[in-house]
C-alpha atoms as a PDB file:
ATOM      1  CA  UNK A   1     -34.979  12.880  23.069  1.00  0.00           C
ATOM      2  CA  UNK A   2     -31.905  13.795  21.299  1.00  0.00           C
ATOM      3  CA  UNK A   3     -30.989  17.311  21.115  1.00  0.00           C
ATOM      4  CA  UNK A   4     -29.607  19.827  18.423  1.00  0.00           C
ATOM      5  CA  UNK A   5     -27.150  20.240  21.081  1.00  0.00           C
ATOM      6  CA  UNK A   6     -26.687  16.647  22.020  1.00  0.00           C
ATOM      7  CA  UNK A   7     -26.017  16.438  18.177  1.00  0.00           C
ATOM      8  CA  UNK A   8     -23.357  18.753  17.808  1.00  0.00           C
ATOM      9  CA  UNK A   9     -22.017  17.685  21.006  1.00  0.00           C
ATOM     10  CA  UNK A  10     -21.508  13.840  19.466  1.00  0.00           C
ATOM     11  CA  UNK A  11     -20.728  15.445  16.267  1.00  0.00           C
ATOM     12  CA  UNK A  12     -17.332  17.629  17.926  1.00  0.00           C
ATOM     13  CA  UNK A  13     -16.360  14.309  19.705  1.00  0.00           C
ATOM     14  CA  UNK A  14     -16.927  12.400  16.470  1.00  0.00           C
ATOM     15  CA  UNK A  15     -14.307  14.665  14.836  1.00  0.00           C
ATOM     16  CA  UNK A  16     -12.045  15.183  17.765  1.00  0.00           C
ATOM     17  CA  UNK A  17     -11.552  11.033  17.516  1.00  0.00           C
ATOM     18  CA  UNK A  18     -11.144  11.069  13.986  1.00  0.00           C
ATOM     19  CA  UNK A  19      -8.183  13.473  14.154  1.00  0.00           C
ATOM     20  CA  UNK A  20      -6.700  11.224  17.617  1.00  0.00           C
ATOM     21  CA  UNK A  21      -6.988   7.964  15.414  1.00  0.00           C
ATOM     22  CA  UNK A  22      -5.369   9.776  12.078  1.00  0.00           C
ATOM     23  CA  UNK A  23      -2.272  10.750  14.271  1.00  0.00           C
ATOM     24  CA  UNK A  24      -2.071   8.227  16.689  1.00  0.00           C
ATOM     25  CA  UNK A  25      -2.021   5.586  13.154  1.00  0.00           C
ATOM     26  CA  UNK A  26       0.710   7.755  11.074  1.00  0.00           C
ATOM     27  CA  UNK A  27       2.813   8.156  14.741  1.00  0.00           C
ATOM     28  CA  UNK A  28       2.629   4.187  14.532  1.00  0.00           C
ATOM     29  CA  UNK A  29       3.416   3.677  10.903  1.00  0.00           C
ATOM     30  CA  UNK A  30       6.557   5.686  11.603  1.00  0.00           C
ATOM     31  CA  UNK A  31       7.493   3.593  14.314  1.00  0.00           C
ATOM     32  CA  UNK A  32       7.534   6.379  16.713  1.00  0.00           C
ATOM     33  CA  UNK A  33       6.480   3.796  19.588  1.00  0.00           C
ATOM     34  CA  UNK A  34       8.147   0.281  19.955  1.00  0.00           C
ATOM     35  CA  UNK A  35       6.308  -2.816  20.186  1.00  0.00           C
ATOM     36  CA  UNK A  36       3.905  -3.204  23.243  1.00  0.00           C
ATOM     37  CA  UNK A  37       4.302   0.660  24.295  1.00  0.00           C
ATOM     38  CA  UNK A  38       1.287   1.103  26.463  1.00  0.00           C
ATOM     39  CA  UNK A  39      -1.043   3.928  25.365  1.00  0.00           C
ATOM     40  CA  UNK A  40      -3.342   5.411  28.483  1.00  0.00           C
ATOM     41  CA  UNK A  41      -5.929   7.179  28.449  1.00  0.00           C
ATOM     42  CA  UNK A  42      -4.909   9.739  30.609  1.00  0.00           C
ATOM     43  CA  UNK A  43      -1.445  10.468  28.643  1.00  0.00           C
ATOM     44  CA  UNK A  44      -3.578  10.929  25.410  1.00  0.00           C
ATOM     45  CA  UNK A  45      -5.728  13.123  27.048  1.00  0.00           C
ATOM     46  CA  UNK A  46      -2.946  15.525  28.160  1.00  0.00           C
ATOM     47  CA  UNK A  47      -1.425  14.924  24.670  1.00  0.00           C
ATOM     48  CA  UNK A  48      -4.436  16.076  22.633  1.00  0.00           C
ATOM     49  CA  UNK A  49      -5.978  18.286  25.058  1.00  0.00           C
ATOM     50  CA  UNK A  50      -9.094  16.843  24.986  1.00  0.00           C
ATOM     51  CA  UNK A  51     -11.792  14.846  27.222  1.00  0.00           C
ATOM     52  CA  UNK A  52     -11.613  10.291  27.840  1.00  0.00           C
ATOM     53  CA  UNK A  53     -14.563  10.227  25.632  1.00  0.00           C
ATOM     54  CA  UNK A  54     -13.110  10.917  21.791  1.00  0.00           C
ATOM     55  CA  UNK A  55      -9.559   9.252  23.310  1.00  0.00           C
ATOM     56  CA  UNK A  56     -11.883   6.166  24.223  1.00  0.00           C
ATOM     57  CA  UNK A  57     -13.369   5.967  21.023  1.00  0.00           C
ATOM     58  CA  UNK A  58      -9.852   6.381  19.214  1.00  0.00           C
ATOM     59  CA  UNK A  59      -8.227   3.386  20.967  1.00  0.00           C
ATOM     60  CA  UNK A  60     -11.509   1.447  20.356  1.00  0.00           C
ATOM     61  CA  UNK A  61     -10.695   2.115  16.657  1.00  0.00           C
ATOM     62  CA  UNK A  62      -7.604   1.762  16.436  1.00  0.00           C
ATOM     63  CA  UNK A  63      -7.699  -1.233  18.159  1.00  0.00           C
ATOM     64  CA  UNK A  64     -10.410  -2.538  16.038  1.00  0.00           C
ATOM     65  CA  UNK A  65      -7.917  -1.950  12.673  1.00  0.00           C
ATOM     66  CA  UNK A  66      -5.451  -3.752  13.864  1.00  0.00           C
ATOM     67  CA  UNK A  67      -2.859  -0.950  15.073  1.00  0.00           C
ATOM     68  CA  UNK A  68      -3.009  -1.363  18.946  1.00  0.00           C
ATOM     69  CA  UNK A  69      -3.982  -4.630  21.218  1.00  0.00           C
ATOM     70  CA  UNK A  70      -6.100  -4.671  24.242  1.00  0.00           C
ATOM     71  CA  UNK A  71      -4.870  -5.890  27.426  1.00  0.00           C
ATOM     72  CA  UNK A  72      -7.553  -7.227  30.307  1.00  0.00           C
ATOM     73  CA  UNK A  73      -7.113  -4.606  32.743  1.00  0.00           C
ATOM     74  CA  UNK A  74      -4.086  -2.989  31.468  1.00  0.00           C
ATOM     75  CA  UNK A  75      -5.270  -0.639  28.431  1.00  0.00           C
ATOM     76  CA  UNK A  76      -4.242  -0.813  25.304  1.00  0.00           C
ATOM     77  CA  UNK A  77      -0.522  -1.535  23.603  1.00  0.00           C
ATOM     78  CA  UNK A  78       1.352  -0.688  20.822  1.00  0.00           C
ATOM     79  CA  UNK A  79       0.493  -3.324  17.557  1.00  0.00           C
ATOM     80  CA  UNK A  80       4.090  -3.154  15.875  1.00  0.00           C
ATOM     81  CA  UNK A  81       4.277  -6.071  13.448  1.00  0.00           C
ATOM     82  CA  UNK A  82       7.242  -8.701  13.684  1.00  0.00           C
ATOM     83  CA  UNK A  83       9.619  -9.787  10.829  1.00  0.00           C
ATOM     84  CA  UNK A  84       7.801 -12.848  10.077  1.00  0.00           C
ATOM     85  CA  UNK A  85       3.966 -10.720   9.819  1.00  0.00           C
ATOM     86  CA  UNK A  86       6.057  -7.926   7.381  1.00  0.00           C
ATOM     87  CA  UNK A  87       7.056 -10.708   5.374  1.00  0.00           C
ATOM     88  CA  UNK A  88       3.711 -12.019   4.945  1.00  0.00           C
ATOM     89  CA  UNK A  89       2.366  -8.466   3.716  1.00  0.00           C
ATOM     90  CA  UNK A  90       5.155  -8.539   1.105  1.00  0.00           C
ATOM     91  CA  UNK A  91       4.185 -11.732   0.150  1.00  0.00           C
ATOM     92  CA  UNK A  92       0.034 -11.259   0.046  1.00  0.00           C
ATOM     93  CA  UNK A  93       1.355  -7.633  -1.927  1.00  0.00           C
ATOM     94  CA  UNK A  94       3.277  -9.552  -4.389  1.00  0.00           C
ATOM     95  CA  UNK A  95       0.511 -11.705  -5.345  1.00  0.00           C
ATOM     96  CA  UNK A  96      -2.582  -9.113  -5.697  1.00  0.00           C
ATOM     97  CA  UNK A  97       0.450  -7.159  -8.091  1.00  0.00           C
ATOM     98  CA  UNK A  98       1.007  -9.432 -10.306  1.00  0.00           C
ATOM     99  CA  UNK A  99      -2.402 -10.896 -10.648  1.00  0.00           C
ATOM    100  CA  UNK A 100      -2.960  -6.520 -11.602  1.00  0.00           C
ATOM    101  CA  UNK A 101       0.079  -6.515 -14.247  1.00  0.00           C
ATOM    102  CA  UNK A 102      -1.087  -9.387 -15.580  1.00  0.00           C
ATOM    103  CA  UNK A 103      -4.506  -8.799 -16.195  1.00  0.00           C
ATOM    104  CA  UNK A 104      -3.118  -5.049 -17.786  1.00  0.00           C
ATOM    105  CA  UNK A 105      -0.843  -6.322 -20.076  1.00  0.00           C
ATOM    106  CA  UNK A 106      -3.601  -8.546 -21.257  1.00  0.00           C
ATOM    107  CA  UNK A 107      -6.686  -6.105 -21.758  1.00  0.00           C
ATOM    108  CA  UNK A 108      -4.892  -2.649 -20.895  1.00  0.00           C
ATOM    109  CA  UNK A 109      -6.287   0.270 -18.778  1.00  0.00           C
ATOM    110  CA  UNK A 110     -10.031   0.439 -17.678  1.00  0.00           C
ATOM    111  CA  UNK A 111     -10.118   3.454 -19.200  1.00  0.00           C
ATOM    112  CA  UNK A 112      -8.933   6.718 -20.858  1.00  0.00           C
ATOM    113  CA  UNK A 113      -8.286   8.925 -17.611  1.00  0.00           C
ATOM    114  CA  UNK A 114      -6.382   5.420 -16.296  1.00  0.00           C
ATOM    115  CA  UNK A 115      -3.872   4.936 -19.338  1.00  0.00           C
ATOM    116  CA  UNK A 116      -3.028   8.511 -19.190  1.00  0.00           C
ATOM    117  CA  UNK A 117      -2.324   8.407 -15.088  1.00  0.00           C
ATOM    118  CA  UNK A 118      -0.062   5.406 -16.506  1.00  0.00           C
ATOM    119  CA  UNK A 119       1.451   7.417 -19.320  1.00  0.00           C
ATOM    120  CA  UNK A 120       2.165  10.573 -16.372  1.00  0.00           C
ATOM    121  CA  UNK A 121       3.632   7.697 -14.194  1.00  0.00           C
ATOM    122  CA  UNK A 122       6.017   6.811 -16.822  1.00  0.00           C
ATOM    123  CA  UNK A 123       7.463  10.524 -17.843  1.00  0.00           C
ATOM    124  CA  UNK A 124       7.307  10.514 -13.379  1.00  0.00           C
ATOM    125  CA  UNK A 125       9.896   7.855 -13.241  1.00  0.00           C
ATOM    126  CA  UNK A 126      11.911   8.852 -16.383  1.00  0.00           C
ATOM    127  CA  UNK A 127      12.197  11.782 -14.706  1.00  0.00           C
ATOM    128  CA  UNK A 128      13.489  10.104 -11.358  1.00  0.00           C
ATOM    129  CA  UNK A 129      15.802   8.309 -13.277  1.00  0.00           C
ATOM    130  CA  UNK A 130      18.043  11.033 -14.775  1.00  0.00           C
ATOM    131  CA  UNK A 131      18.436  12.511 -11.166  1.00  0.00           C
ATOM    132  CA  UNK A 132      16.536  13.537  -8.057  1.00  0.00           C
ATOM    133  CA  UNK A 133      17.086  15.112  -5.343  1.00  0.00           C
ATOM    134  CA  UNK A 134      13.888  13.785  -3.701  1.00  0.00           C
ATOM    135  CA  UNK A 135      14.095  12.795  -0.010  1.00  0.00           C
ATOM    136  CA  UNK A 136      13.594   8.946   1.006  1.00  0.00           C
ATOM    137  CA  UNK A 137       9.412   9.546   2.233  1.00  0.00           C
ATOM    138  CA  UNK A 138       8.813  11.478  -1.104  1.00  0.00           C
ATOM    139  CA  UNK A 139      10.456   8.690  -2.675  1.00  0.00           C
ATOM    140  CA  UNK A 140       8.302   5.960  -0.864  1.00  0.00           C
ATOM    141  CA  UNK A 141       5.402   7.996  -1.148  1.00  0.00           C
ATOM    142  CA  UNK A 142       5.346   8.431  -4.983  1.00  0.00           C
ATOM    143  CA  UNK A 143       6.028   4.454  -5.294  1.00  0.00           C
ATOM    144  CA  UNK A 144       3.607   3.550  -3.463  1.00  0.00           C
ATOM    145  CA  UNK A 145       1.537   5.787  -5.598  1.00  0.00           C
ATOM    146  CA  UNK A 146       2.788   3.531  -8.276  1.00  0.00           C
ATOM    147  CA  UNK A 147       1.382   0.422  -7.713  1.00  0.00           C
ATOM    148  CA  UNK A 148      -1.876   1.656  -6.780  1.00  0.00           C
ATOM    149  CA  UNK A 149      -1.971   3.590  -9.620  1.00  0.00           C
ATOM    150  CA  UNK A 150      -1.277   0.052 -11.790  1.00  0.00           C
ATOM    151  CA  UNK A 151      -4.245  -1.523  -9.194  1.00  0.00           C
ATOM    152  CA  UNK A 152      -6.608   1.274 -10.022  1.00  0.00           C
ATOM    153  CA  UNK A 153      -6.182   1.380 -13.698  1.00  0.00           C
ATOM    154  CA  UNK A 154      -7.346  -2.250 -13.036  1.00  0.00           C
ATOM    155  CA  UNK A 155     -10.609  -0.894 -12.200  1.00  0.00           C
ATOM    156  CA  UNK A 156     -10.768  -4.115  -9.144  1.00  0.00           C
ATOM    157  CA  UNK A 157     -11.860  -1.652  -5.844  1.00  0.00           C
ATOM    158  CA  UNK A 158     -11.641  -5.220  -3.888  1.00  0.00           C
ATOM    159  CA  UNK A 159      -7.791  -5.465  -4.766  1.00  0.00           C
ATOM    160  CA  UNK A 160      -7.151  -1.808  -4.224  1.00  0.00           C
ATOM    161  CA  UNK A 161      -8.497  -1.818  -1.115  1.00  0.00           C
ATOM    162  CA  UNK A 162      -6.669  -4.494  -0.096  1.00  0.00           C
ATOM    163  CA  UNK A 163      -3.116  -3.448  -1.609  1.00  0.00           C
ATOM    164  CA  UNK A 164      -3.961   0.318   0.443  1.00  0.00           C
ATOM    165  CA  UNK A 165      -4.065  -1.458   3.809  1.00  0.00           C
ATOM    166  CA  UNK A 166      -0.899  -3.837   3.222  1.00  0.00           C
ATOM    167  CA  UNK A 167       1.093  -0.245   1.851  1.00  0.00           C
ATOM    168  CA  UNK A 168      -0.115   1.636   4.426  1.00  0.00           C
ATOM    169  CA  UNK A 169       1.704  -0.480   7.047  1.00  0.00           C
ATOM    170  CA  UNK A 170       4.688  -0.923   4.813  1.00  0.00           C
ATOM    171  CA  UNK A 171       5.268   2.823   4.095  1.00  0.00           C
ATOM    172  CA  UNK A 172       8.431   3.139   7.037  1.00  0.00           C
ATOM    173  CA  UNK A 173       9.687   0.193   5.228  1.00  0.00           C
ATOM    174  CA  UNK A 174       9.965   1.608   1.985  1.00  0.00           C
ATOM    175  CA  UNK A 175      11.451   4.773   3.477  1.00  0.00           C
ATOM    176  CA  UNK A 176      14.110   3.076   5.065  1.00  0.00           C
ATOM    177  CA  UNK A 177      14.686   1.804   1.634  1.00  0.00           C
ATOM    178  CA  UNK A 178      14.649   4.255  -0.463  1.00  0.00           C
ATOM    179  CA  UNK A 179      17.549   5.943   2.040  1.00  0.00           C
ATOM    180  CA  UNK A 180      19.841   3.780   0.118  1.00  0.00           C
ATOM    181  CA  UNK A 181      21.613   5.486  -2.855  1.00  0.00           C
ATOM    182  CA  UNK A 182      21.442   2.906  -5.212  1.00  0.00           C
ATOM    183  CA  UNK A 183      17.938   1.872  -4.496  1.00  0.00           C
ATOM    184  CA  UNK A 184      16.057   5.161  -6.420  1.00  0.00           C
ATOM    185  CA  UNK A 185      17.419   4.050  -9.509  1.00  0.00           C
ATOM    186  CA  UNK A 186      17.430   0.389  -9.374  1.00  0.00           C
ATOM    187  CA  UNK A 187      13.641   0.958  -8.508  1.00  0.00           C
ATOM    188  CA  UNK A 188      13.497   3.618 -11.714  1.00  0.00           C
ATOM    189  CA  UNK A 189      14.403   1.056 -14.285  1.00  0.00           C
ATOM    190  CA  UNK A 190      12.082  -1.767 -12.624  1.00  0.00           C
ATOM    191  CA  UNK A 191       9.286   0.799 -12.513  1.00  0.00           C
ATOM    192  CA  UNK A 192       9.856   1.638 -16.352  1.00  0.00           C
ATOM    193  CA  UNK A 193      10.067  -1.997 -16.968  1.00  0.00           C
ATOM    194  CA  UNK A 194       6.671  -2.598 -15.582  1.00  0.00           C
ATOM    195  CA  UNK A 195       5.031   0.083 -17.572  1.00  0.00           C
ATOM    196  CA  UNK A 196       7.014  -0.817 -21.039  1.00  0.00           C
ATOM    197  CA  UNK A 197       6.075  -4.919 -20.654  1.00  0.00           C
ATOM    198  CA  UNK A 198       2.396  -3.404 -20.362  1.00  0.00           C
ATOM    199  CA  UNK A 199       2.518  -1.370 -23.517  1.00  0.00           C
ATOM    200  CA  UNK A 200       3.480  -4.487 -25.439  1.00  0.00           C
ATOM    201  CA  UNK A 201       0.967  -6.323 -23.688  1.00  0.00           C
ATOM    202  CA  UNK A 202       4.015  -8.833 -22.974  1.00  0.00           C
ATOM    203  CA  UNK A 203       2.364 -10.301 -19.740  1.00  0.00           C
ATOM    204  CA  UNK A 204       5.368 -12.723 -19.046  1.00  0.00           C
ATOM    205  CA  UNK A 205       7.794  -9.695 -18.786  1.00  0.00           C
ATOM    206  CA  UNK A 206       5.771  -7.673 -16.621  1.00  0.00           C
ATOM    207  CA  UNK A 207       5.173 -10.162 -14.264  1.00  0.00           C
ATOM    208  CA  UNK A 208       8.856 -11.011 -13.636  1.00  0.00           C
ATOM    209  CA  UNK A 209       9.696  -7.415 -13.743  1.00  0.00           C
ATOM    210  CA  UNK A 210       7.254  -6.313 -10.470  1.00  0.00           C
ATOM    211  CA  UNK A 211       8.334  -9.700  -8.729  1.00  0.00           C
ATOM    212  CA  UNK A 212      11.756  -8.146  -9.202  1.00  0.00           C
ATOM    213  CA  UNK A 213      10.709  -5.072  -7.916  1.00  0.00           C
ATOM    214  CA  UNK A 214       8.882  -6.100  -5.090  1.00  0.00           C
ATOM    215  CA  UNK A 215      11.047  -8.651  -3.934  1.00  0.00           C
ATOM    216  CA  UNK A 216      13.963  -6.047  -3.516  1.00  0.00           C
ATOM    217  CA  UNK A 217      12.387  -4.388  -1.193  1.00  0.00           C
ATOM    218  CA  UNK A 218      11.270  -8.007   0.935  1.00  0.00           C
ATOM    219  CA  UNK A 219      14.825  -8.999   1.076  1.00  0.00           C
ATOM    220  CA  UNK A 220      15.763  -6.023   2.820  1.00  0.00           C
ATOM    221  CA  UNK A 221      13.267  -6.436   6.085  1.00  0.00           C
ATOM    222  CA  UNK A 222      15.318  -7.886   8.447  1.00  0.00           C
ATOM    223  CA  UNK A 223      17.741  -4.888   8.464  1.00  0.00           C
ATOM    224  CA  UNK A 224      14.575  -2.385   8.267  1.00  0.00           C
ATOM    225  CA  UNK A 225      12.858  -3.872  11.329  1.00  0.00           C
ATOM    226  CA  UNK A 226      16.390  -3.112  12.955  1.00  0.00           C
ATOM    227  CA  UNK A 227      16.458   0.226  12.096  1.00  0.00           C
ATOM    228  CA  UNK A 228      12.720   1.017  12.750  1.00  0.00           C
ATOM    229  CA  UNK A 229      13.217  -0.564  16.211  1.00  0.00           C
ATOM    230  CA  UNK A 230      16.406   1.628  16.759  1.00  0.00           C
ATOM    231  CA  UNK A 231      14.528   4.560  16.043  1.00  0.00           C
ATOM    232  CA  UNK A 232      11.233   3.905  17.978  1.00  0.00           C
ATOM    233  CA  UNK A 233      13.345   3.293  21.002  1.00  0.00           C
ATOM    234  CA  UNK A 234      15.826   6.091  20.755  1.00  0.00           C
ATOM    235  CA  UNK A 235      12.287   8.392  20.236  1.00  0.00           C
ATOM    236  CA  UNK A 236      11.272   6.995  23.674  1.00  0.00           C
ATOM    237  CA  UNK A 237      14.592   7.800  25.542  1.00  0.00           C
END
């Protein structure tokens, strides 16, 4: 028989896991451990402060989404993706994007509260464009609100879900990115250009202006993945 304290018992270790897995995932995104670190229990236990049993369930998680590996007898490593898998991300990102500005330049917003989030995303990146003083993971942050913004007003959960996962493990990438000077405002008019090609529903134009936009920021992966390696390592030491 299950108890009321049995229950809140499960319920504390529910939460205690939830909070090791949100952490442990943005520590990874950030590339604050290099490839195939190994993760023990016992370290994560000191870490947190807490008992094996939510740390268990966190690496089962995480481990389940994709953001740590399992090792027969050795625990659980670091999932850090290689040049070749980041690629592929831009490239399954690129095509759920432009299928969305397509389809919006052709029938517009789902609805009212959507064409004025893309009318506030326009006066956002005007506004970016005639100076910020922004850091890079604001930056990276409000363009990856962007495109989800463009996928939402879609009204297509499927693809949003979808583009959320692939941004979520690109978000270091972009902020390595948008570290480069000329890269806020080269990003500002492709942004704009977007948004104007969907106004006058000119479907070619918006298309070729987010494969611009997107491929940018795939050319420049190789050098990221050096840098994010750099810094995962020089955490470490």
């Amino acid at each position: 028989m299950i108890t009321r304290h049995s229950r809140i018992v499960r319920k504390e270790q529910s939460n205690l896991s939830s909070s090791i897995v949100s952490t442990l995932k943005d520590q990874i995104i950030h590339w604050h451990y290099p490839p195939e670190h190994r993760l023990t229990e016992a370290e994560l236990c000191k870490k947190f402060d807490v008992s094996r049993s939510p740390v268990r369930e966190a690496l089962r998680v995480l481990a389940s989404d994709g953001f740590l590996k399992k090792l027969p007898n050795r625990g659980y490593v670091v999932r850090q993706y290689n040049t070749g898998e980041i690629e592929e991300l831009y490239e399954v990102r690129l095509a759920l994007e432009l299928y969305a500005v397509e389809r919006l330049a052709t029938k517009g917003p789902y609805n009212k509260a959507d064409k004025e989030a893309i009318e506030r995303l326009k006066k956002t990146w005007t506004g970016l464009l005639n100076g910020s003083s922004k850091k890079a993971e604001e930056l990276a942050r409000l363009d990856t609100l962007f495109h989800e913004a463009l996928a939402h007003a879609l009204g297509n959960r499927p693809l949003l879900q979808h583009l959320r996962a692939i941004n979520e493990r690109l978000m270091l990438f972009r902020m390595i990115d948008f570290a480069k000077a000329d890269r806020v405002e080269s990003t500002c008019r492709q942004h704009l250009d977007i948004l104007n090609c969907i106004a006058a529903r000119d479907t070619r134009g918006a298309r070729a202006a987010m494969q611009r936009n997107i491929k940018e920021g795939q050319n420049n992966v190789h050098a990221a993945i050096k840098d994010a390696l750099a810094r995962a390592y020089l955490m470490r030491t």
